[in-house]
C-alpha atoms as a PDB file:
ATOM      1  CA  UNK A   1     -58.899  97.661 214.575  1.00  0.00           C
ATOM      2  CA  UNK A   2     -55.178  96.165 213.812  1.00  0.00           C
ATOM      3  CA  UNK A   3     -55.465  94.267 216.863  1.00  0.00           C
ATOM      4  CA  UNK A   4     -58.570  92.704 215.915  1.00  0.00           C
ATOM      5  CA  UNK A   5     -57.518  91.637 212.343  1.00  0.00           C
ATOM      6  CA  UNK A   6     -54.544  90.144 213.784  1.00  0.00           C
ATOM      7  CA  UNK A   7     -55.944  87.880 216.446  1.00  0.00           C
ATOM      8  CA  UNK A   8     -57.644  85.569 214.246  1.00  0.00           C
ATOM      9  CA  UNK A   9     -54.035  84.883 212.366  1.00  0.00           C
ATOM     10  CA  UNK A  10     -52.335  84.641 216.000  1.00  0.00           C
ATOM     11  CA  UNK A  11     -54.696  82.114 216.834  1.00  0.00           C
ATOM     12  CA  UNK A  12     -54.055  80.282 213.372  1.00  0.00           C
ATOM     13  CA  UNK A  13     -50.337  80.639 213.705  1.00  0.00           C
ATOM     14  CA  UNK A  14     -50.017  77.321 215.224  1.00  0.00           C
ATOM     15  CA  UNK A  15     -51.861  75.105 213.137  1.00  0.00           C
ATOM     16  CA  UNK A  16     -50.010  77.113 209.805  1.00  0.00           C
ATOM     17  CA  UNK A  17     -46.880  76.507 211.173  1.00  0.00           C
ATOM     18  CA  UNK A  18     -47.709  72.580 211.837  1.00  0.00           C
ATOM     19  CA  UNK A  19     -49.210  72.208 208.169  1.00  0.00           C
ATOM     20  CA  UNK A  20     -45.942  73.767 206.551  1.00  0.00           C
ATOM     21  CA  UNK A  21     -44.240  71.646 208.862  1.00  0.00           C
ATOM     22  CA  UNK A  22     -45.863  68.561 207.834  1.00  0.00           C
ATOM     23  CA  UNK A  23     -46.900  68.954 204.749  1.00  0.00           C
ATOM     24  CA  UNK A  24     -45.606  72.226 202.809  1.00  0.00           C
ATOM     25  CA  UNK A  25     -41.830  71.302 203.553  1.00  0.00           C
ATOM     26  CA  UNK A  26     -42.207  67.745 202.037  1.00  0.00           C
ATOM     27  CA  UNK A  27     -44.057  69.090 199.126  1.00  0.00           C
ATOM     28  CA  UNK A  28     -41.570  71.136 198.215  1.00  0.00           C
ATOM     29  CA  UNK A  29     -38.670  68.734 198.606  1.00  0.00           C
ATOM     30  CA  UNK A  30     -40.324  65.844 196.109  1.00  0.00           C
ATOM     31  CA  UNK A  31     -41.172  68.565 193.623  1.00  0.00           C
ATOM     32  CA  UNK A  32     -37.433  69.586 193.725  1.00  0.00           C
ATOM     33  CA  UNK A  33     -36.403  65.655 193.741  1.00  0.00           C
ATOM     34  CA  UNK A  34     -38.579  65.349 190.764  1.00  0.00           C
ATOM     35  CA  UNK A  35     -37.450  67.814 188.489  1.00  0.00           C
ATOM     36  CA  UNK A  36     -33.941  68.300 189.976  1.00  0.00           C
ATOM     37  CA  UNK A  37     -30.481  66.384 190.176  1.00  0.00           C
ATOM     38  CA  UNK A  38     -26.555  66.942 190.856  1.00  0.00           C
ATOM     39  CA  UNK A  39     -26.511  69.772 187.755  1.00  0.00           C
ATOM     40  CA  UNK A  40     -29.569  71.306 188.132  1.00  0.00           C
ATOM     41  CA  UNK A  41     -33.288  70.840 186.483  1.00  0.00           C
ATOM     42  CA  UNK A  42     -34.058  68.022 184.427  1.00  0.00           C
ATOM     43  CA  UNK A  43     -36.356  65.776 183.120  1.00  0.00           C
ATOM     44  CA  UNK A  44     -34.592  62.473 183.162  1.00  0.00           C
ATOM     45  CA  UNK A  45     -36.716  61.023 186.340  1.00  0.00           C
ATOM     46  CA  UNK A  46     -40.105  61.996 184.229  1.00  0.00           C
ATOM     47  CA  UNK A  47     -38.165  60.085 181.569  1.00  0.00           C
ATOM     48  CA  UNK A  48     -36.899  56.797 183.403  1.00  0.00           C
ATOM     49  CA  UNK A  49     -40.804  57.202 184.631  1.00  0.00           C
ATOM     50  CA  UNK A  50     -42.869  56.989 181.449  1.00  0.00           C
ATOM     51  CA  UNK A  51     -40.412  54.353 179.883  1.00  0.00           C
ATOM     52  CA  UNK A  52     -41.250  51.888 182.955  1.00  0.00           C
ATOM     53  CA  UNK A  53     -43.436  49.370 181.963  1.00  0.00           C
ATOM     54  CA  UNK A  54     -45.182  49.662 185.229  1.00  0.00           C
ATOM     55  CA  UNK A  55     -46.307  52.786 184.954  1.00  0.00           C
ATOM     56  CA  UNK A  56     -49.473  53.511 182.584  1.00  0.00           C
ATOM     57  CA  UNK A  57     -50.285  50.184 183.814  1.00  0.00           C
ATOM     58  CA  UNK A  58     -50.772  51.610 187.181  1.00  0.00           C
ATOM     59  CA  UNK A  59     -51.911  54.756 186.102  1.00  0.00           C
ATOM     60  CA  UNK A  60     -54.975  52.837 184.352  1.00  0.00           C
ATOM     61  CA  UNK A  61     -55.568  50.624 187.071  1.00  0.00           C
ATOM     62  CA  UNK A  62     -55.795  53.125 189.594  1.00  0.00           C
ATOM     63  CA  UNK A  63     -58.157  55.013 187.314  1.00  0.00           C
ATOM     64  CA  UNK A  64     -60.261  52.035 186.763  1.00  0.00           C
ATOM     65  CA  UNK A  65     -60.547  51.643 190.541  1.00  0.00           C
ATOM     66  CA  UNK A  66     -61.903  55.280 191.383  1.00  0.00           C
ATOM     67  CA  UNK A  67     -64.452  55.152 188.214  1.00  0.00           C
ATOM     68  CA  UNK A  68     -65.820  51.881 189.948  1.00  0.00           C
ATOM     69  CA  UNK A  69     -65.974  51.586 193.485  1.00  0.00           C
ATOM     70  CA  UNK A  70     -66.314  55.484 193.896  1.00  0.00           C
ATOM     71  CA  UNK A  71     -69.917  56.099 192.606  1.00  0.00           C
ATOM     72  CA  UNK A  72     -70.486  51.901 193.920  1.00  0.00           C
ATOM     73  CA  UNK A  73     -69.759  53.088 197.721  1.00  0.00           C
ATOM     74  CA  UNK A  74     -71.839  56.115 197.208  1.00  0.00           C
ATOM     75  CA  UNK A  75     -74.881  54.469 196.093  1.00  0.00           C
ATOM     76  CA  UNK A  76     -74.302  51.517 198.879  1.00  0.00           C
ATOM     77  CA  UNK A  77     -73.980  54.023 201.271  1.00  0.00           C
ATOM     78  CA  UNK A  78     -77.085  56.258 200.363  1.00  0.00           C
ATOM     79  CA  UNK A  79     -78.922  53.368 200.801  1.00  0.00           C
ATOM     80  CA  UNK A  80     -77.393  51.880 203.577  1.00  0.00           C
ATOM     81  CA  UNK A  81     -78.337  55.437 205.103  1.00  0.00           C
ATOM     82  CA  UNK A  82     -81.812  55.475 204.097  1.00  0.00           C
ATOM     83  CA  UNK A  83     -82.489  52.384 205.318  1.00  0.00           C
ATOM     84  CA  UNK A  84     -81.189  53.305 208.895  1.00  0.00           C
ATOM     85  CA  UNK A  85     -83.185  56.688 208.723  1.00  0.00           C
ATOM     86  CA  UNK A  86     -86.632  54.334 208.045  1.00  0.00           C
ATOM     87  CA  UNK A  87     -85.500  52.974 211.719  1.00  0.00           C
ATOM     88  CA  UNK A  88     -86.031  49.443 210.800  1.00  0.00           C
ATOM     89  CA  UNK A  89     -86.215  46.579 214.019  1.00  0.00           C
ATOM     90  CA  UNK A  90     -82.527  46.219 215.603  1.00  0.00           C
ATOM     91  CA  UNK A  91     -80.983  49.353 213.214  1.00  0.00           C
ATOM     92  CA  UNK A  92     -78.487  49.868 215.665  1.00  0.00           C
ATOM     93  CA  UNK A  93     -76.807  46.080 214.910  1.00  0.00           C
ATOM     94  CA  UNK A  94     -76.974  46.883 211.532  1.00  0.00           C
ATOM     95  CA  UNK A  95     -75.270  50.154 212.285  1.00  0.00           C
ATOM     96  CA  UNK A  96     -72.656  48.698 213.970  1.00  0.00           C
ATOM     97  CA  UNK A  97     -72.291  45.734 211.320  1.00  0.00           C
ATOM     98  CA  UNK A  98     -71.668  48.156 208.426  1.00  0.00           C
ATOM     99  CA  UNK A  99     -68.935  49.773 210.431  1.00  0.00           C
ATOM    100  CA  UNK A 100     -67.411  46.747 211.640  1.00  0.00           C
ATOM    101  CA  UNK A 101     -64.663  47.114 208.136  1.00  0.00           C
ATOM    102  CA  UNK A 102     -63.728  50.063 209.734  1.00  0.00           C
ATOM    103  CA  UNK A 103     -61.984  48.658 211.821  1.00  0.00           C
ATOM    104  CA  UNK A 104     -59.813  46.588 209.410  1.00  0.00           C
ATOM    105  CA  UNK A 105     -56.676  47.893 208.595  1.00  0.00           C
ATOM    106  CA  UNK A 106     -56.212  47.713 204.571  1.00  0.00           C
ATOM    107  CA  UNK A 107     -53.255  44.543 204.861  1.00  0.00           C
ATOM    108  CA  UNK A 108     -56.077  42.704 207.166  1.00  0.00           C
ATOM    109  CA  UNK A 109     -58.563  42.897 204.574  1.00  0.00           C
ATOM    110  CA  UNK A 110     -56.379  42.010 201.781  1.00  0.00           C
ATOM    111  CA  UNK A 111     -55.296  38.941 203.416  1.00  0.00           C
ATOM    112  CA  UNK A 112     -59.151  38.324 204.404  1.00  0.00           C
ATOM    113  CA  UNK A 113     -60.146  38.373 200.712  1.00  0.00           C
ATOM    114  CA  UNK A 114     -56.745  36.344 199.539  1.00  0.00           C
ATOM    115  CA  UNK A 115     -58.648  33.567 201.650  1.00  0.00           C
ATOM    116  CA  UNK A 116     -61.880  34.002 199.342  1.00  0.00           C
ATOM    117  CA  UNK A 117     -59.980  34.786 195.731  1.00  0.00           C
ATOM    118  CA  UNK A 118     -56.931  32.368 196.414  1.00  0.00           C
ATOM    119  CA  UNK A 119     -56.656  29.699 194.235  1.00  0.00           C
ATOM    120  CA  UNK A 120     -57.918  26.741 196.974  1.00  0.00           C
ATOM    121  CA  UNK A 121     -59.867  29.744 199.065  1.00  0.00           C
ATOM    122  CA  UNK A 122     -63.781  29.446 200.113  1.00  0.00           C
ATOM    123  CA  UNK A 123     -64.544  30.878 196.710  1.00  0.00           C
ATOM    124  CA  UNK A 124     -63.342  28.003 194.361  1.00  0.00           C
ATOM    125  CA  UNK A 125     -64.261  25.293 196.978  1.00  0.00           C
ATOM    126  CA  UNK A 126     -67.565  26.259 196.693  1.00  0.00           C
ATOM    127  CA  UNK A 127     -67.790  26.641 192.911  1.00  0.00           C
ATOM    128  CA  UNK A 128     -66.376  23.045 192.882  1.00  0.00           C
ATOM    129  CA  UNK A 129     -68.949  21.328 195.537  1.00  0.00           C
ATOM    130  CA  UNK A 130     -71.958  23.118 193.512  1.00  0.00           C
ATOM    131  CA  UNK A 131     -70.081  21.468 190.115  1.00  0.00           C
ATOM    132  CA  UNK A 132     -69.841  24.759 188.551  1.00  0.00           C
ATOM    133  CA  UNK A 133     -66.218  24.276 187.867  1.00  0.00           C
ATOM    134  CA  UNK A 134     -63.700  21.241 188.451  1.00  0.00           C
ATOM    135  CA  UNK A 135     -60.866  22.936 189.350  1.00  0.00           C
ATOM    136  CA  UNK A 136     -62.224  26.279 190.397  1.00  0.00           C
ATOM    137  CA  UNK A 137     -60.621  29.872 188.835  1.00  0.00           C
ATOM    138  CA  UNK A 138     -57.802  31.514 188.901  1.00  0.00           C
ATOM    139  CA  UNK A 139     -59.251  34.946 190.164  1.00  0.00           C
ATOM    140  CA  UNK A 140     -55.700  35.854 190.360  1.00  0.00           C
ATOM    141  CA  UNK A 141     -53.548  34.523 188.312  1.00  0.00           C
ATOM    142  CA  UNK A 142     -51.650  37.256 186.178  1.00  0.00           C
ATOM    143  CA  UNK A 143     -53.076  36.736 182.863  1.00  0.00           C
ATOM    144  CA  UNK A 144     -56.468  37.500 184.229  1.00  0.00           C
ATOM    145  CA  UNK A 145     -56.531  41.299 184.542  1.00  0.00           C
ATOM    146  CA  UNK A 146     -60.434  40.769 184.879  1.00  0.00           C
ATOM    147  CA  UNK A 147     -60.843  39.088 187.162  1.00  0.00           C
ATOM    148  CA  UNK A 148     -57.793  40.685 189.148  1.00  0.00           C
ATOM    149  CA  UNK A 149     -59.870  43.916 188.898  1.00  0.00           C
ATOM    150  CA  UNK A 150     -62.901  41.897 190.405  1.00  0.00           C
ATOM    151  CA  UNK A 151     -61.219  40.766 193.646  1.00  0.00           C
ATOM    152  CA  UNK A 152     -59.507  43.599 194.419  1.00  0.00           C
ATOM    153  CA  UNK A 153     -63.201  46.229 193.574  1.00  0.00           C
ATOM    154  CA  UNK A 154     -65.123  43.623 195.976  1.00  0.00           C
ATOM    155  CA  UNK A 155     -62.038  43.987 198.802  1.00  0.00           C
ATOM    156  CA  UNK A 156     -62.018  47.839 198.788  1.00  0.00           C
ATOM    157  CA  UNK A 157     -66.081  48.122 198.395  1.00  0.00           C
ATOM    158  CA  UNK A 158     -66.137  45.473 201.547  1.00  0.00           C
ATOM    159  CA  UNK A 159     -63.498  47.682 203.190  1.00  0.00           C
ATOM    160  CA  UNK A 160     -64.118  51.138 202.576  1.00  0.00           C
ATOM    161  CA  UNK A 161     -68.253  51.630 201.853  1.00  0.00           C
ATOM    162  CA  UNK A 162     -68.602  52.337 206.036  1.00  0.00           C
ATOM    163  CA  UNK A 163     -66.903  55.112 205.807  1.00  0.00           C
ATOM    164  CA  UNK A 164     -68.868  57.013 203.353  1.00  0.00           C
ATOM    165  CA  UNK A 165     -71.689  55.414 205.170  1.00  0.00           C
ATOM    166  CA  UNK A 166     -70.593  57.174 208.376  1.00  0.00           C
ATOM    167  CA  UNK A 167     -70.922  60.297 206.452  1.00  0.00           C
ATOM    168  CA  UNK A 168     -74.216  60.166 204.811  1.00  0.00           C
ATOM    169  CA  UNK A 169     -75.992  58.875 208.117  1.00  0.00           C
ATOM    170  CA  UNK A 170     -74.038  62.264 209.977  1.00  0.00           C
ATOM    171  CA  UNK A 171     -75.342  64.334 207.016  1.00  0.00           C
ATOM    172  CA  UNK A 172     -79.075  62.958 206.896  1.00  0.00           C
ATOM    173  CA  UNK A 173     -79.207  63.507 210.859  1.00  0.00           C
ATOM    174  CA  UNK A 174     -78.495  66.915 209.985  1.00  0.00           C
ATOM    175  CA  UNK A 175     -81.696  67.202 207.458  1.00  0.00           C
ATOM    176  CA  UNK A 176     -84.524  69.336 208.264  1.00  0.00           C
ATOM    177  CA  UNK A 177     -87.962  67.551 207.858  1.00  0.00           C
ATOM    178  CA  UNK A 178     -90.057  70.363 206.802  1.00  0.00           C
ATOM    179  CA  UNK A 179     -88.751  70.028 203.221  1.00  0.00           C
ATOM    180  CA  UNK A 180     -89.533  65.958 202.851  1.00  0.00           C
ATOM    181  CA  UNK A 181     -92.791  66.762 205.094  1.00  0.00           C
ATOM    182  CA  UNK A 182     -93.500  69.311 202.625  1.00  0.00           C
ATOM    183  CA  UNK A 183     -92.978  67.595 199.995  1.00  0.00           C
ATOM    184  CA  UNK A 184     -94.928  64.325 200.854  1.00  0.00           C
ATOM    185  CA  UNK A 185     -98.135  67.381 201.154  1.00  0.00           C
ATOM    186  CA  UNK A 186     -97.633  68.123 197.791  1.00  0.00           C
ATOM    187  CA  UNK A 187     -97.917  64.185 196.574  1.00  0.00           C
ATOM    188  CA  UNK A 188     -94.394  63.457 196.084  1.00  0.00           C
ATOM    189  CA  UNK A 189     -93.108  59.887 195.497  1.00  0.00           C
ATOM    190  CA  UNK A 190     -90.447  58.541 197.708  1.00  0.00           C
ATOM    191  CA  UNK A 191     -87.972  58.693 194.417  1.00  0.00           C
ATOM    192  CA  UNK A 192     -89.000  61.927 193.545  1.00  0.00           C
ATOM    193  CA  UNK A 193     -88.148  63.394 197.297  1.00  0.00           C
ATOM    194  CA  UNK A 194     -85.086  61.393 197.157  1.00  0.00           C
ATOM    195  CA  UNK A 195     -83.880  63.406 193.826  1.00  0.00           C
ATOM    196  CA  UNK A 196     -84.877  66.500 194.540  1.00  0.00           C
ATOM    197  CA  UNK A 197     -85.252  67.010 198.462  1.00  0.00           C
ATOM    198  CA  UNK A 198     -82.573  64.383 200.264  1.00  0.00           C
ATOM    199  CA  UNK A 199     -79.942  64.339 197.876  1.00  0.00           C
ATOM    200  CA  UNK A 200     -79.384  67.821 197.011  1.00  0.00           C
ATOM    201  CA  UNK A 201     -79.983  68.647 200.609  1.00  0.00           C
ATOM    202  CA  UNK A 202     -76.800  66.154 201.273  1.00  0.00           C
ATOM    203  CA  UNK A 203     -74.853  67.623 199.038  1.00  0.00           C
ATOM    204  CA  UNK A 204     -72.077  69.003 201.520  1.00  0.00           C
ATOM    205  CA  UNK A 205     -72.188  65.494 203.318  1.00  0.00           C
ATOM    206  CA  UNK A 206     -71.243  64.067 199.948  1.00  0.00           C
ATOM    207  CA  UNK A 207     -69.159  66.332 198.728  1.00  0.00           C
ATOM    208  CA  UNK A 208     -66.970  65.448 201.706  1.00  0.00           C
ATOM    209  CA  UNK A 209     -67.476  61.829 201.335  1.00  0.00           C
ATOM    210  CA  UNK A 210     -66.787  61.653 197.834  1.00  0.00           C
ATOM    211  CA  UNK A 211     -63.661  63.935 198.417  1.00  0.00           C
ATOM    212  CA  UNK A 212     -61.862  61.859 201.156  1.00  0.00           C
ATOM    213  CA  UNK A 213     -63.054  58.407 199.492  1.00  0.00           C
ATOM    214  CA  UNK A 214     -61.298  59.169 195.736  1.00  0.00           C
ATOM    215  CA  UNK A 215     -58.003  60.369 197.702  1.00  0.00           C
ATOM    216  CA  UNK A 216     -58.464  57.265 199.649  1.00  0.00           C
ATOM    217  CA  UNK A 217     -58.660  55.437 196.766  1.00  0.00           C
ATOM    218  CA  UNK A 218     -55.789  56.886 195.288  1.00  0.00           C
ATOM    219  CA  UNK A 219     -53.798  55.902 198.212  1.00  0.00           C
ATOM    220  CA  UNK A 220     -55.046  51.980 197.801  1.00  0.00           C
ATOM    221  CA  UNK A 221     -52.041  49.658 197.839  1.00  0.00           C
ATOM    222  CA  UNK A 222     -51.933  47.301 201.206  1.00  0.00           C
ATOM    223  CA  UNK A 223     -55.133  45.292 199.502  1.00  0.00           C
ATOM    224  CA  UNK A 224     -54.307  44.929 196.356  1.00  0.00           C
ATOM    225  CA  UNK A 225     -50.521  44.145 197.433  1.00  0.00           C
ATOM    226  CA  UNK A 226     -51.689  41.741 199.601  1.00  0.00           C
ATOM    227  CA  UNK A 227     -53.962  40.386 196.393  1.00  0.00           C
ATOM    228  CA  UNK A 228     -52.152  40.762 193.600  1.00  0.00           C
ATOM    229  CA  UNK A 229     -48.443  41.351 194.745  1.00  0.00           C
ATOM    230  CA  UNK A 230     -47.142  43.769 191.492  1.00  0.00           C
ATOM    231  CA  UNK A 231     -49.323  41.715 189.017  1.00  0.00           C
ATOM    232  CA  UNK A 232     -52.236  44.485 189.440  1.00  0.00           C
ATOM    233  CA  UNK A 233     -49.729  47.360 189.745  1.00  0.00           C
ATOM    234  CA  UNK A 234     -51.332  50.676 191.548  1.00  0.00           C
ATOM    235  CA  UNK A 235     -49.938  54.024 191.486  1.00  0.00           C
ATOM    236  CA  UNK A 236     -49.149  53.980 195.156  1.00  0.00           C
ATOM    237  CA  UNK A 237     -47.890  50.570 194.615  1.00  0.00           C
ATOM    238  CA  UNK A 238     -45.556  52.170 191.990  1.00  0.00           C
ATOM    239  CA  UNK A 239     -44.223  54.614 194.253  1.00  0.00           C
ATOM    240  CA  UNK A 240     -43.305  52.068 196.970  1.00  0.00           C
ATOM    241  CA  UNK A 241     -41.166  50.080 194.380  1.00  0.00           C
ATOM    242  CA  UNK A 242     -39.072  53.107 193.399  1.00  0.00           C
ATOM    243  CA  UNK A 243     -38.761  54.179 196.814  1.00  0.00           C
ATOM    244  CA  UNK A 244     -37.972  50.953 198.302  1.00  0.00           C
ATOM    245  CA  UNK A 245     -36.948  48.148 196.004  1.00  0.00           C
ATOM    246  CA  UNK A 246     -35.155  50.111 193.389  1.00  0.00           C
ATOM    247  CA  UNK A 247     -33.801  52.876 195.341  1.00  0.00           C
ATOM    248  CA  UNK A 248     -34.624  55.821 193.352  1.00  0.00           C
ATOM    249  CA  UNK A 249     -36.388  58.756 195.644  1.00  0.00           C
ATOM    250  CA  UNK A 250     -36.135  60.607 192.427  1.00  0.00           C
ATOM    251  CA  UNK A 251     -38.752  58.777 190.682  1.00  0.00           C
ATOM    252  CA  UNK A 252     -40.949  57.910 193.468  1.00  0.00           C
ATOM    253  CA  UNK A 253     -41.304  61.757 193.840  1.00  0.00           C
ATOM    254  CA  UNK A 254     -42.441  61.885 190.323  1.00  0.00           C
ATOM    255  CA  UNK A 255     -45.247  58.984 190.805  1.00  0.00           C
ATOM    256  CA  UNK A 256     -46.246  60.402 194.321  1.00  0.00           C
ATOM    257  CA  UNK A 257     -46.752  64.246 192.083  1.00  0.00           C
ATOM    258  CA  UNK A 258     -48.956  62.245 189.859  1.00  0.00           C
ATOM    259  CA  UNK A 259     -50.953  60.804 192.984  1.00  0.00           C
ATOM    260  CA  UNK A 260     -51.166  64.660 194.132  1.00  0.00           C
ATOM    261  CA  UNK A 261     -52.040  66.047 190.999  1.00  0.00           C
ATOM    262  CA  UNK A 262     -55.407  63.263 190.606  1.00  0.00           C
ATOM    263  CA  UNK A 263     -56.200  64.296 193.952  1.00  0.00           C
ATOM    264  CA  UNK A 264     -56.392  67.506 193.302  1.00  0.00           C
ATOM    265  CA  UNK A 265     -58.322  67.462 190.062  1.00  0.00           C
ATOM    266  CA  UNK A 266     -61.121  65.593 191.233  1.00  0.00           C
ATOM    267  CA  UNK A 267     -60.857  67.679 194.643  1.00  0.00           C
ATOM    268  CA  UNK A 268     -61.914  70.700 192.405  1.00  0.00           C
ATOM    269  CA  UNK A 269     -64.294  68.595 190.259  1.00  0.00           C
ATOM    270  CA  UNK A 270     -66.090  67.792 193.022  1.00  0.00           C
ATOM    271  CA  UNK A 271     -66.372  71.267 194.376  1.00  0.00           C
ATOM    272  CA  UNK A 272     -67.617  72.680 191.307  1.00  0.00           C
ATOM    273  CA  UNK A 273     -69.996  69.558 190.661  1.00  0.00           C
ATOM    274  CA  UNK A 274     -71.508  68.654 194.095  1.00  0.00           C
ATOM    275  CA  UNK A 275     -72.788  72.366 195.185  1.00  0.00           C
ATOM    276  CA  UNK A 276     -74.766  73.022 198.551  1.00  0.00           C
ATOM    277  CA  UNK A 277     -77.960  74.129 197.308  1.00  0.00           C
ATOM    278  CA  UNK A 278     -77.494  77.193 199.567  1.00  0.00           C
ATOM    279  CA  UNK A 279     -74.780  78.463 197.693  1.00  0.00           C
ATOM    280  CA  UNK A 280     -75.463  77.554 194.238  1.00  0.00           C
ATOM    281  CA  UNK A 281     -78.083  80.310 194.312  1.00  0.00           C
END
């Protein structure tokens, strides 16, 4: 009986010992850079933190980008999946057209959008050969926090909506079709099986989805660098600075436990919120 409860953690052993490794041992060194100096604990990089400027700026602004293009890519994606599962004439181009961002590294699309937002990019040339405007916009110019947002919720939507597509097309493969067949019997609407057959049914698939896309989102920088520069500051963003540019590890600690701490609220928001019907019994 001891040799059978031990096996499974044998077998486990290795990928524990990686994920310390990789992940446990840094942990535990920017918690101690955070909170720790030459004479001990202190609070003076939490301090030099939330008197930068930068900061709550970034804070917002990453904020601002999860409310929006989280629950945006979800919906785009549902649909994008729904519309595959109705096997419409050439579905696997479309397939392959959605996932074709994928592909894109985060700098790549940045620079792709820069083209369309720039000040003399496809977007303002057009605007000025329909007449709209004479000059065209400054989509990016750093009084515009607007329209800042804007470019840089259209790059990551553009960018990162496959991916939660590539989930919710896995997870509706998975669906049994009794429970839509049965529900179509009983004079269901194609909204109402949506709401209370598909959807809940997806559940895991989107609890997954929605999981991986917010930390993703957290992690945003390359675009809106490549955008913006530090005119749209993002936590990430904020954590490159210190690290890089103004030399203090210290800090950057402190902004990357902020990053760590979102994740991780949401994480558990979204397994409390977004249940498998199974289990919520």
């Amino acid at each position: 009986m001891t040799a059978r409860l031990r096996s499974p953690w044998l077998l486990l052993l290795p990928s524990i010992v990686l994920l310390a490794a990789l992940f446990g041992w840094p942990l535990v060194q920017a918690v101690a850079a955070a909170f720790r100096d030459d004479h001990g604990f202190t609070l003076a990089q939490w301090q030099r933190l939330l008197g930068d400027p930068y900061f709550l700026t970034a804070l917002r602004n990453t904020l601002l980008l999860i409310v929006i293009v989280v629950p945006v890519q979800l919906v785009l994606s549902i649909g994008m999946a729904l519309l595959l599962q109705a096997r419409p004439r050439f579905a696997g181009v479309h397939f392959y057209l959605w996932c074709v961002p994928l592909a894109v590294s985060e700098l790549a699309a940045g620079l792709v959008w820069l083209a369309v937002f720039g000040d003399r990019g496809y977007l303002n040339s057009l605007l000025v050969w329909l007449g709209v405007s004479e000059d065209g916009v400054r989509w990016l110019g750093y009084q515009h926090t607007g329209t800042m947002l804007l470019a840089v919720v259209v790059a990551e939507i553009w960018r990162a909506t496959s991916l939660v597509f590539v989930i919710a097309i896995a997870g509706m493969q998975l669906l049994p079709r009794d429970y839509d067949e049965a529900a179509q019997v009983f004079g269901a609407n194609v909204w109402q099986r949506l709401r209370h057959v598909t959807l809940p049914l997806l559940g895991p698939s989107l609890q997954v989805a929605l999981i991986l896309r917010t930390i993703l989102a957290l992690q945003a920088f390359a675009v809106a660098q490549a955008l913006t520069g530090r005119d749209f500051p993002l936590l990430v963003g904020e954590t490159y600075q210190w690290y890089s540019n103004l030399q203090n590890p210290a800090v950057a600690s402190c902004v990357s436990l902020v990053v760590l701490a979102i994740s991780l609220a949401t994480a558990i928001f979204y397994l409390r919120t977004v249940r498998d019907p199974e289990g919520a019994r």
